[in-house]
Protein backbone atom coordinates (compact mmCIF):
# COMPACT_ATOMS: atom_id res chain seq x y z
CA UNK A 1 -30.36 8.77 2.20
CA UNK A 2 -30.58 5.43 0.79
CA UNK A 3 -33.33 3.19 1.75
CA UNK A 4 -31.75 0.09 3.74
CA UNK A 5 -28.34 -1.73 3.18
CA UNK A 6 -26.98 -1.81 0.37
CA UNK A 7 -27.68 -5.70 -1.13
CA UNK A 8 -24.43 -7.36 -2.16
CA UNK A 9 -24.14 -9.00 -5.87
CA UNK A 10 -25.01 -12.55 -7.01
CA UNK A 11 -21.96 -14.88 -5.48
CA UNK A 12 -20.38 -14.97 -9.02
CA UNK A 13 -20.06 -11.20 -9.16
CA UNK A 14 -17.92 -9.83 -6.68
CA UNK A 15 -15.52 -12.61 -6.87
CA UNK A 16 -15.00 -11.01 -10.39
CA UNK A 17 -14.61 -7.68 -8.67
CA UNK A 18 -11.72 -8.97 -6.15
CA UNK A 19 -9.90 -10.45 -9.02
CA UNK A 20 -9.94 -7.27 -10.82
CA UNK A 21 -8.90 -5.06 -7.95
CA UNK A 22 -6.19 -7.69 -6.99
CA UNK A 23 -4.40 -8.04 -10.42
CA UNK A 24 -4.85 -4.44 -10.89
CA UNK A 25 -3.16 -3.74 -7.72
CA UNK A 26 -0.39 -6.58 -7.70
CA UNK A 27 0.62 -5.05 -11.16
CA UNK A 28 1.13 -1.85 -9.20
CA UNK A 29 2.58 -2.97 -5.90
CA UNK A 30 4.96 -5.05 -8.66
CA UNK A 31 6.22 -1.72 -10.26
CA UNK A 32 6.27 0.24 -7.40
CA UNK A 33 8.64 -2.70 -5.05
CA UNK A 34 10.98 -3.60 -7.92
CA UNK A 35 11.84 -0.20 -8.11
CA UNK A 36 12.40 -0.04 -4.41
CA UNK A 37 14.50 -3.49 -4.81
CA UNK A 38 16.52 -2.52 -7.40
CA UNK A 39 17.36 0.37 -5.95
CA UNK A 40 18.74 -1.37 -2.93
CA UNK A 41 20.68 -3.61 -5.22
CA UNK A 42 22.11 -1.85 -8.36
CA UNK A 43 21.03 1.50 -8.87
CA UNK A 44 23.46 3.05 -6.50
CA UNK A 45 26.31 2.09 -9.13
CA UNK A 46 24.94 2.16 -12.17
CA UNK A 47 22.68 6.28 -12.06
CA UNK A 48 25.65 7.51 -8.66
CA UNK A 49 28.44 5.97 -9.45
CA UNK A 50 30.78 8.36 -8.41
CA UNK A 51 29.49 8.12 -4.89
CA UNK A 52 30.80 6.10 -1.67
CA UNK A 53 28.71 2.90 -1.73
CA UNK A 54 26.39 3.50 1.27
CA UNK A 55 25.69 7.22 0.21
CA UNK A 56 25.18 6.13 -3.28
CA UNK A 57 22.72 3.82 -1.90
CA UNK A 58 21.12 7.05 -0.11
CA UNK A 59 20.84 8.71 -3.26
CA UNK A 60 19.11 5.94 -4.53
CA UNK A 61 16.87 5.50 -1.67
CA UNK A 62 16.20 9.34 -2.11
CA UNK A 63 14.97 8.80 -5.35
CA UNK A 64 12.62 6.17 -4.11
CA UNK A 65 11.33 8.72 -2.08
CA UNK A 66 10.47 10.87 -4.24
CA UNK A 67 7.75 8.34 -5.88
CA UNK A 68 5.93 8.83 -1.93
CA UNK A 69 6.44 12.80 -2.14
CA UNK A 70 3.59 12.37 -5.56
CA UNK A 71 1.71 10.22 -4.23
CA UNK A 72 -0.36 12.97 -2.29
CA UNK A 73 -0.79 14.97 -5.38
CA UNK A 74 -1.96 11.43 -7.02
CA UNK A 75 -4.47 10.89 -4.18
CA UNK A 76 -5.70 14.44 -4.83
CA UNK A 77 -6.36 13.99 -8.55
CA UNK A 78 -7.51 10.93 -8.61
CA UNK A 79 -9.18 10.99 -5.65
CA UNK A 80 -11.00 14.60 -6.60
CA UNK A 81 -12.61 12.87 -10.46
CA UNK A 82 -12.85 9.51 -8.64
CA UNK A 83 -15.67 10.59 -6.51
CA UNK A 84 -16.88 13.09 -9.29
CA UNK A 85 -16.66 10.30 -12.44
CA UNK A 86 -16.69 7.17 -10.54
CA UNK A 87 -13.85 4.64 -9.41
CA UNK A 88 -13.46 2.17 -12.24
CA UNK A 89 -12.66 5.26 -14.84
CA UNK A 90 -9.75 6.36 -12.89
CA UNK A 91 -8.18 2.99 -11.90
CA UNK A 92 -7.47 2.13 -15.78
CA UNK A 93 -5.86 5.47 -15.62
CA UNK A 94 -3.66 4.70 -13.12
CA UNK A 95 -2.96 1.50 -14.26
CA UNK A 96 -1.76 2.53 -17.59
CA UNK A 97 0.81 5.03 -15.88
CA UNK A 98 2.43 3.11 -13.98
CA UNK A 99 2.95 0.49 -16.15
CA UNK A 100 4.18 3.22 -19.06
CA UNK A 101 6.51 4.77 -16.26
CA UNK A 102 7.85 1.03 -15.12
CA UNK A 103 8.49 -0.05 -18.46
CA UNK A 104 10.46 3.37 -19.47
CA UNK A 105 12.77 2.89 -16.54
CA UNK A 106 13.76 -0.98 -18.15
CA UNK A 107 14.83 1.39 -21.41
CA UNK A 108 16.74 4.11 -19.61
CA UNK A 109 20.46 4.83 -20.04
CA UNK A 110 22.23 5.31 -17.63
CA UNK A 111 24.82 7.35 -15.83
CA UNK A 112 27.80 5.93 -17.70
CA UNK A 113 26.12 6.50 -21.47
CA UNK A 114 24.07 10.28 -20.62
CA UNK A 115 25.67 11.31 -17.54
CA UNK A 116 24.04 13.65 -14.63
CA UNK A 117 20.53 13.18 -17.02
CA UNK A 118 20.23 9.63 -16.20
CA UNK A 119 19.46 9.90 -12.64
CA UNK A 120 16.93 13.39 -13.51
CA UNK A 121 14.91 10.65 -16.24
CA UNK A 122 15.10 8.04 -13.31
CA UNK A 123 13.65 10.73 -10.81
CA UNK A 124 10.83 11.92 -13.32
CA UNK A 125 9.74 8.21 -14.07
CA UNK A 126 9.57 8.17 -10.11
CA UNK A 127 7.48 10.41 -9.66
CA UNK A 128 4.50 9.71 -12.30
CA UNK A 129 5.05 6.08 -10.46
CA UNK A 130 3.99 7.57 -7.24
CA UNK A 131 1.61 9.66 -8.33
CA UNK A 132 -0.35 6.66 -10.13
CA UNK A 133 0.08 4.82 -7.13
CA UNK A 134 -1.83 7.77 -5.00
CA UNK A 135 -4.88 7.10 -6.81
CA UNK A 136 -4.52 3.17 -7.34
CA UNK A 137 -5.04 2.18 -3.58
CA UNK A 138 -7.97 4.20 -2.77
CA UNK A 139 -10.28 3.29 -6.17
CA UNK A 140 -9.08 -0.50 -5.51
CA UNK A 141 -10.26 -1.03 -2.40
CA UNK A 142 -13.59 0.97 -2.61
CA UNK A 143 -14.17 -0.97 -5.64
CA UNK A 144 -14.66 -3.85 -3.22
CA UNK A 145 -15.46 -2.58 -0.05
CA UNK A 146 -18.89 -0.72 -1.82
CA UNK A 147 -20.16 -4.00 -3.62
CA UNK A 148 -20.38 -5.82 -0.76
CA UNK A 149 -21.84 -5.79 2.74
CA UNK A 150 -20.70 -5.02 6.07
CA UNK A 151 -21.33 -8.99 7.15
CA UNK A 152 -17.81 -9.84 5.37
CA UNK A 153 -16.33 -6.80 4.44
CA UNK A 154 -13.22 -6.73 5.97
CA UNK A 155 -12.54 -10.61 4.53
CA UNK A 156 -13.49 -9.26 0.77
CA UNK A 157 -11.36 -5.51 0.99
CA UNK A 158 -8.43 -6.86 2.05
CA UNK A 159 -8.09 -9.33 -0.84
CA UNK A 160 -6.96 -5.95 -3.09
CA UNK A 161 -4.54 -5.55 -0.04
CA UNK A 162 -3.14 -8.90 -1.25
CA UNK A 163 -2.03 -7.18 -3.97
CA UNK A 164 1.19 -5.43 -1.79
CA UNK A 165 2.89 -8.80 -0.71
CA UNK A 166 2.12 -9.97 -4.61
CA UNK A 167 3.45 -7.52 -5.48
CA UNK A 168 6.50 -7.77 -3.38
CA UNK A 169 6.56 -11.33 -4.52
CA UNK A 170 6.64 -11.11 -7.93
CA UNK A 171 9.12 -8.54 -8.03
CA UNK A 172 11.68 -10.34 -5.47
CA UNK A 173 10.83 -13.35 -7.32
CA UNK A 174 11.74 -11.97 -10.70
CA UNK A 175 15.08 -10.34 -8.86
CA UNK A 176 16.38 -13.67 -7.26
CA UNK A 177 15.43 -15.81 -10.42
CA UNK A 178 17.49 -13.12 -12.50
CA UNK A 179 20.37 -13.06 -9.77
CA UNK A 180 20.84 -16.61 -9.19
CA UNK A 181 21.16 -16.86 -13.35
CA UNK A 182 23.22 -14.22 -14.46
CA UNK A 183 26.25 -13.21 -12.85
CA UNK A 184 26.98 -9.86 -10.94
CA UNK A 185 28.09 -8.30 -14.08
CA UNK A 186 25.65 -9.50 -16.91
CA UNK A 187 22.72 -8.41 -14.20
CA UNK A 188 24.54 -5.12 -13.70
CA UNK A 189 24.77 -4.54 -17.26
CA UNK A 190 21.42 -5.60 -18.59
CA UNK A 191 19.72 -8.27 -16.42
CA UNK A 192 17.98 -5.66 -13.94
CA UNK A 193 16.09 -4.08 -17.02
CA UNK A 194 13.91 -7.37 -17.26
CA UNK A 195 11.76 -7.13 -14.84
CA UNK A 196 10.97 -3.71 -15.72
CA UNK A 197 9.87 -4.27 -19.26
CA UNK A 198 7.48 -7.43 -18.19
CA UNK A 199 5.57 -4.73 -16.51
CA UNK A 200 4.21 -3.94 -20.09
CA UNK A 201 2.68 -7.10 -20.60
CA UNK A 202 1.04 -7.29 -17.05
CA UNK A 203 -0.53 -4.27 -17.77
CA UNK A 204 -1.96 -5.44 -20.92
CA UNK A 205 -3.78 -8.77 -18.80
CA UNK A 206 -4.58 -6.41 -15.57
CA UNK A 207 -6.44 -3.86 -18.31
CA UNK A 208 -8.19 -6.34 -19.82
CA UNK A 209 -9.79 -8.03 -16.67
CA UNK A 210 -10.35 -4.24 -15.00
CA UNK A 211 -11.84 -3.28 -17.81
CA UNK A 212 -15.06 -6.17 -17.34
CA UNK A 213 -15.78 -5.03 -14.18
CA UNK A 214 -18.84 -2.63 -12.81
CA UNK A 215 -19.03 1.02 -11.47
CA UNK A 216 -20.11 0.58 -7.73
CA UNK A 217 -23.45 0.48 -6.85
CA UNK A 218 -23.18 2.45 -4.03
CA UNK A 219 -21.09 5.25 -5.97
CA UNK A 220 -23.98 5.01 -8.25
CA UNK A 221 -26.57 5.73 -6.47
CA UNK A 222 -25.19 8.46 -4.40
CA UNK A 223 -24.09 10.48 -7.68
CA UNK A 224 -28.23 9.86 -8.60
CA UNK A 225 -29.05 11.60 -5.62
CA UNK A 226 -26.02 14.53 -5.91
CA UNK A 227 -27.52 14.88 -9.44
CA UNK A 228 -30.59 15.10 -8.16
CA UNK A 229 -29.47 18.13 -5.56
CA UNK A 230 -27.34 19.78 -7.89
CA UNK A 231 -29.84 22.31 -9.37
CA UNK A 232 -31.02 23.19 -5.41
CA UNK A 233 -27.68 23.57 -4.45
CA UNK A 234 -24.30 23.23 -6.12
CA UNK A 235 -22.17 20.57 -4.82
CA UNK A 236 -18.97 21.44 -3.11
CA UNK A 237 -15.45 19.94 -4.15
CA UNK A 238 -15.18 16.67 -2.82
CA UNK A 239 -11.33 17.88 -0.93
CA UNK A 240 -13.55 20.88 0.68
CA UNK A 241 -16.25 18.25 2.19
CA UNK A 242 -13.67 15.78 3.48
CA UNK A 243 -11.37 18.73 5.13
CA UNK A 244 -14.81 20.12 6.69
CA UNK A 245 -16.38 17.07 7.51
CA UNK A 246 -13.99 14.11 7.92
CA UNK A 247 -11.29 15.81 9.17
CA UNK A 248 -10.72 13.57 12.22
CA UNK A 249 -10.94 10.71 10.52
CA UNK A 250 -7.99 11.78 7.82
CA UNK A 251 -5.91 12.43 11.19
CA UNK A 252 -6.86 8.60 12.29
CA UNK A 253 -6.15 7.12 8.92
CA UNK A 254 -2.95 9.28 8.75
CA UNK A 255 -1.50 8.13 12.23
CA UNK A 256 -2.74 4.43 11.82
CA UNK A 257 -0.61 4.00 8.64
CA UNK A 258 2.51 5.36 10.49
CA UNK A 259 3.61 1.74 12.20
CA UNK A 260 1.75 0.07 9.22
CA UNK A 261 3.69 2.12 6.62
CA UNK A 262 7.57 2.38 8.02
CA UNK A 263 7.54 -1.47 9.80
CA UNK A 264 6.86 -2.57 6.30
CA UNK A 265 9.68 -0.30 4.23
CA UNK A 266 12.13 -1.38 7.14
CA UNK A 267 11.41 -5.11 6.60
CA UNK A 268 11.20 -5.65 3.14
CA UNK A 269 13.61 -2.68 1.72
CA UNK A 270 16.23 -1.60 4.16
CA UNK A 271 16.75 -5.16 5.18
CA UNK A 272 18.45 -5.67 1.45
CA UNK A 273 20.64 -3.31 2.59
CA UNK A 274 21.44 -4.01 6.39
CA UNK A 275 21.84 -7.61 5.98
CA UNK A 276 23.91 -7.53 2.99
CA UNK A 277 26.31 -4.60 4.53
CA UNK A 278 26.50 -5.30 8.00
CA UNK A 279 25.10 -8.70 8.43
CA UNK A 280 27.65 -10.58 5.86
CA UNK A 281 24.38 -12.14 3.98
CA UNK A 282 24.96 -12.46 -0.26
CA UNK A 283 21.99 -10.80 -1.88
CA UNK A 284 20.59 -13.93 -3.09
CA UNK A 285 19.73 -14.79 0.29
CA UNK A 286 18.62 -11.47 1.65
CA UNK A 287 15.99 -11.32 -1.64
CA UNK A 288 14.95 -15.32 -0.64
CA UNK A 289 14.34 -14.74 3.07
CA UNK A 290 11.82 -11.39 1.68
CA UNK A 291 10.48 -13.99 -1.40
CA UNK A 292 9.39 -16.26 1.63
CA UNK A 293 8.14 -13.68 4.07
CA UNK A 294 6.00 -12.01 1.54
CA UNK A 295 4.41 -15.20 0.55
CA UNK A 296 3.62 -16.00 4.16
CA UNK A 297 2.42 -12.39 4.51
CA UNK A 298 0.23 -12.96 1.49
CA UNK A 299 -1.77 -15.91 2.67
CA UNK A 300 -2.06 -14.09 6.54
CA UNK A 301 -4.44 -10.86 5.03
CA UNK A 302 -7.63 -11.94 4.41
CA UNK A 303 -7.30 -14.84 7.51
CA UNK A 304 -6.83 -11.50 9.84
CA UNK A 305 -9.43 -9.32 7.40
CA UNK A 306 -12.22 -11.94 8.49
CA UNK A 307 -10.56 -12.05 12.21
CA UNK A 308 -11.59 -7.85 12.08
CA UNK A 309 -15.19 -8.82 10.66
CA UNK A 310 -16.00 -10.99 14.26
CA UNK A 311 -14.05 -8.65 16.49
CA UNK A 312 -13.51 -5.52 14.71
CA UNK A 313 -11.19 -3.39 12.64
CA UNK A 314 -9.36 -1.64 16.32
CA UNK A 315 -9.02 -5.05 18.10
CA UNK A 316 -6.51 -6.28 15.29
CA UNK A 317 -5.25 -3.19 14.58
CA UNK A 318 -3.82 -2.24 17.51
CA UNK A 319 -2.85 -6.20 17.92
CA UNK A 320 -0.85 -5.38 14.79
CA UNK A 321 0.99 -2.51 15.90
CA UNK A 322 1.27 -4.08 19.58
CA UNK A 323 3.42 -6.93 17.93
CA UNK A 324 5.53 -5.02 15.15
CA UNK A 325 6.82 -2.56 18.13
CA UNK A 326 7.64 -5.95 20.29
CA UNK A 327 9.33 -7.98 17.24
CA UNK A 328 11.97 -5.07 15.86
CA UNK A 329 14.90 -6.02 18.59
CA UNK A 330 14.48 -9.65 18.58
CA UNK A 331 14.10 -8.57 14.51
CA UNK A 332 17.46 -7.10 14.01
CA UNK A 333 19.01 -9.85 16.45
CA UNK A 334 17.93 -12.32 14.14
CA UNK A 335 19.36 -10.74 10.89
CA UNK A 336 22.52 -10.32 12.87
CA UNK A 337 22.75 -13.95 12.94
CA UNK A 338 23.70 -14.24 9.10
CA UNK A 339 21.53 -17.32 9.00
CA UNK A 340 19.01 -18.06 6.71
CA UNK A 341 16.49 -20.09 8.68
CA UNK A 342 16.55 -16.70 11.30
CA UNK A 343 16.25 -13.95 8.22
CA UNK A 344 13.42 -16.05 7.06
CA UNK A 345 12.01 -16.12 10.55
CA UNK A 346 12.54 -12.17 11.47
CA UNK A 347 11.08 -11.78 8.06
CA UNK A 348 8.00 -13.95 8.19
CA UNK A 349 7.43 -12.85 11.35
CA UNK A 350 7.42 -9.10 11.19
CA UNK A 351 5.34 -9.47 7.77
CA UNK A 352 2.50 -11.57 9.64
CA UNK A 353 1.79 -8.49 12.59
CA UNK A 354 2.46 -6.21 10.04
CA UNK A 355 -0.83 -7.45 8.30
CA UNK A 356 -3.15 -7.44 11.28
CA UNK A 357 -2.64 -4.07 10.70
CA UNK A 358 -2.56 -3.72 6.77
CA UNK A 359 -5.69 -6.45 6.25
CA UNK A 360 -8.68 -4.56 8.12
CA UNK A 361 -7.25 -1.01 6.41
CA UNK A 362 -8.82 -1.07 3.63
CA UNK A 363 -12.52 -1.63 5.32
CA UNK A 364 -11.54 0.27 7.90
CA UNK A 365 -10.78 3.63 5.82
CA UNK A 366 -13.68 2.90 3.53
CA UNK A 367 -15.87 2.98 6.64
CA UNK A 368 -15.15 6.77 8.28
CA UNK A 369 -15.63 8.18 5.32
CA UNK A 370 -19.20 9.58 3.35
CA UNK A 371 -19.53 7.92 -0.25
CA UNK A 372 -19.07 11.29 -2.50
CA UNK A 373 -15.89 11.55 -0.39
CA UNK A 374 -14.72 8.04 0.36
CA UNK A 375 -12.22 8.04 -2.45
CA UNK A 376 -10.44 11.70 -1.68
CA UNK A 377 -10.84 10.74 1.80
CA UNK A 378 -9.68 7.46 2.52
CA UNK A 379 -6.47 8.11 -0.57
CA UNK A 380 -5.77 11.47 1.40
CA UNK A 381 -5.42 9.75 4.55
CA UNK A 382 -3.35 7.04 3.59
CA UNK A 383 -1.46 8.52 1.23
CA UNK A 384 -0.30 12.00 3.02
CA UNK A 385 0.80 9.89 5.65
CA UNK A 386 3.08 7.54 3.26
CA UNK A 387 5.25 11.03 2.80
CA UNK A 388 5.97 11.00 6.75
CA UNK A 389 6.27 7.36 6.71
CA UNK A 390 7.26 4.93 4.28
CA UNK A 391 8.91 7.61 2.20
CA UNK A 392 11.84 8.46 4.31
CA UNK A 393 11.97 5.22 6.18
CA UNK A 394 14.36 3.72 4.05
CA UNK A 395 16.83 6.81 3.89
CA UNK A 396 16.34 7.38 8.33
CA UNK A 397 16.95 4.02 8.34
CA UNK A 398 20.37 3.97 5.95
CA UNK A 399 21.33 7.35 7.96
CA UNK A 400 20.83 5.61 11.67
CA UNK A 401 23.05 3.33 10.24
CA UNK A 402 25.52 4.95 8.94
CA UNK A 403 25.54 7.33 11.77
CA UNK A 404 25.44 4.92 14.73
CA UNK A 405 26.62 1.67 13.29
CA UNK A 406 24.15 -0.29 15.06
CA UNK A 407 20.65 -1.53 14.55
CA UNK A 408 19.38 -0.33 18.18
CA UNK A 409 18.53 3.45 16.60
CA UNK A 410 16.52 2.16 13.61
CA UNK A 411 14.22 0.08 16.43
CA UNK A 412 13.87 3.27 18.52
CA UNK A 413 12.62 4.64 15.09
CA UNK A 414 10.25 1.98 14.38
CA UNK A 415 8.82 1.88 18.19
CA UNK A 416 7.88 5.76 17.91
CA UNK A 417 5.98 5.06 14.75
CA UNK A 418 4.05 2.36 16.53
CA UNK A 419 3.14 4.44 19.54
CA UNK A 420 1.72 7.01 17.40
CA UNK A 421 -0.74 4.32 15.54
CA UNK A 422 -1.50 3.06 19.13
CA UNK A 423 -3.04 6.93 19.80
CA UNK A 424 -4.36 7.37 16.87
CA UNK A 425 -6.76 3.81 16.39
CA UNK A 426 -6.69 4.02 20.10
CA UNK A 427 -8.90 6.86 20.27
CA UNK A 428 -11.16 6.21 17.06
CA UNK A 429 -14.37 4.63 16.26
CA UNK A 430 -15.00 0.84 15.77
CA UNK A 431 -16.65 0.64 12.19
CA UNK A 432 -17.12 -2.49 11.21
CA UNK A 433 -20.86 -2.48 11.31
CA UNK A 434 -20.91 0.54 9.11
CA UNK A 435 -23.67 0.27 6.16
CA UNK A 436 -21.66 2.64 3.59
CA UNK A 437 -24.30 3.95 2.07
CA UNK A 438 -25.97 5.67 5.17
CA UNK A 439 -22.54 6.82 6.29
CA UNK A 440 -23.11 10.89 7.04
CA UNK A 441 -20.59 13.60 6.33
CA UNK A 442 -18.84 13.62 9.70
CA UNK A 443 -18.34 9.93 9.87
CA UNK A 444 -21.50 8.94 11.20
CA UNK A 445 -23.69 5.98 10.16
CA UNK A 446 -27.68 6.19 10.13
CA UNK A 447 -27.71 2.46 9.78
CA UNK A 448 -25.88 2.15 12.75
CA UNK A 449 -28.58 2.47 14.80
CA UNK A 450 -31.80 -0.01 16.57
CA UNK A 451 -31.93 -2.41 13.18
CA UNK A 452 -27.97 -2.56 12.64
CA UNK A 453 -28.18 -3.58 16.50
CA UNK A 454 -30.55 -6.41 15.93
CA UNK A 455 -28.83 -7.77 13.28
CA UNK A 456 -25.27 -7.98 15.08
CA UNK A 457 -27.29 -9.52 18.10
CA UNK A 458 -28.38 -12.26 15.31
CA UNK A 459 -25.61 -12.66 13.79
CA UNK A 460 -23.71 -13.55 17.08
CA UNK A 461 -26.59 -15.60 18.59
């Protein structure tokens, strides 16, 4: 093993490395949510036209789903030759498909000019989305979480995790400008291809800064040392280690995104839909009310990233969770209103527990996991669970409501997902004082040990 912790860059360095990771992933996050927006808002009419206008939403929500359903195999492949090649290779990889696939979509014809095809191209453009996406979160935040040291790690790995309400924000920014512009038909027509085809020339800035940046040092040396073993004895696939080894922890990282993963599709997707349909709100205000929440949401991360560096990554976890179960009746109650100072409010509100949970993930994850199978380990746990989770969460969601007629169901739905997180952090290891390079297959961390203790005991004196 590695001699001591791992010493974290000059000051000026991993600044550099959180920008990269953060652009990179907003650019992402900003492909992958406009297509979830504008499926909520036009795509119903113009690739299932023929459709009643709730079902035809359905279908569209079903081909949103289909972007989660790849992002396994994406968190597979990407996570397999990221911790085989290194993480920086593959993240430019994944960049520049999802930004091809984006921009395609802003060029596609639809069902009116190439018939039953359109919604097939639509669906295959999904899924390269989702499987670029598998790999993207996994490289992004290891990229981070391995330059620097455990003292501030959950502060500095949740700044990639930024990139999801950025994301958000851009792409509900871009929708409302667009909508409060143009009118119904001009946007229906043309205006929602837009924001597709700007993804090509984010991609081109986010390449160029990812491109500057470092392999990680910690990646670095721990191929040196697998190179080292290799001729002894041959080095097993990095998905055979983590199933053997790490098991556990993909179960823990799989049932703590549950609440993390479906609170946040029900708040900032199926709300487009609920409170334009059954709480009388125009869709300029429902896409405002999400602008505002996710820029709140976007300022709360890395605040409760450093809270999980003093306390610990469980503590405001589980706070996290706690709250989103608590907030989804008052939530929907709110909505019901048809006011826009409550929206905003159930919004903001539901975003800010929602990232107690989502800030201390991405040090969390990095932390059960050894470093030649960090990346297929912490991308197979969050990732598998997104196909449970956020991947049918808008479409249970649009069913409840179509079946019951009432937001009461969706809750229910919500609350089960949170009680499962609750087991499943409940029961886990704190990690926070992890050094990732002495982190044994199994989870285990020789640097957790008689000198890790002294230096907490310092560092709280």
């Amino acid at each position: 093993m590695a001699s001591g912790t791992t010493a974290p860059p000059p000051p000026a360095g991993l600044p550099r490395i959180v920008a990269a990771s953060l652009i990179g992933t907003t650019i992402e996050w900003y492909d992958f949510f406009l297509y979830g927006s504008a499926a909520a808002l036009v795509f119903n009419k113009l690739f299932f036209p023929d459709s009643d206008p709730l079902v035809g939403t359905l279908l569209s929500f079903l081909t949103y789903a289909v972007g989660f359903a790849a992002r396994p195999l994406g968190a597979l492949v990407f996570g397999h030759y990221g911790d085989r090649l290194g993480r920086k290779k593959l993240l430019v990889l994944s960049l520049l498909m999802m930004g091809g696939a984006t921009f395609a979509i802003g060029l596609l014809p639809t069902h009116a000019t190439v018939g039953a095809a359109a919604p097939v191209l639509l669906t295959t453009l999904r899924l390269i989305q989702g499987f670029a996406l598998g790999g993207e979160w996994g490289g992004a935040v290891l990229l981070v979480s391995e330059h620097g040291d455990a003292r501030r790690r959950g502060f500095w790995a949740s700044w990639p995790q930024t990139g999801a309400p950025a994301g958000q924000l851009l792409a509900t920014g871009v929708l409302s400008l667009l909508t409060a512009l143009l009118s119904d038909e001009a946007f229906g027509t043309w205006g929602w291809r837009i924001p597709f085809l700007l993804s090509g020339v984010l991609v081109m800035v986010g390449l160029w800064i990812r491109l500057s940046v470092d392999e990680s040092p910690v990646f670095k040396e721990a191929l040196e040392r697998a190179e080292s073993r290799q001729a002894a004895e041959p080095e097993k696939l990095p998905l055979v280690s983590v199933l053997r080894d790490h098991w556990r922890d993909v179960l823990v990282a799989m049932g703590a995104r549950m609440a993390e993963n479906i609170s946040y599709y029900v708040i900032t997707a199926f709300i487009l839909v609920y409170a334009t349909t059954s709480a009388g709100v125009s869709k300029q205000t429902a896409l405002n009310a999400v602008l505002i929440g996710s820029a709140v949401h976007f300022a709360v991360i890395p605040a409760w990233g450093a809270l999980s560096d003093r306390v610990g990554r469980r503590p405001v976890y589980l706070l996290g969770a706690a709250g989103v179960g608590l907030w989804m009746f008052p939530f929907f109650s709110l909505v019901d209103t048809g006011s826009f100072g409550y929206l905003i409010l159930a919004v903001t509100v539901g975003l800010v527990l929602h990232g107690a949970m989502y800030a201390p993930q991405a040090a969390y994850f990095a932390e059960m996991f050894a470093t030649r199978m960090r990346y297929s380990g912490a991308s197979i746990g969050a990732q598998f669970a997104s196909v449970a989770a956020g991947a049918p969460a808008p479409l249970i969601a649009v069913a409840l409501l179509e079946s019951y007629g009432t937001s009461t169901p969706i809750s229910l739905y919500v609350i089960a997902a949170v009680v499962l997180t609750l087991i499943a952090v409940g029961v886990s290891r704190e990690t926070r004082h992890r050094d990732l390079a002495e982190i044994t297959p199994g989870g285990d961390a020789a640097a957790d040990t008689a000198p890790a203790a002294e230096a907490r005991k310092a560092r709280t004196v």
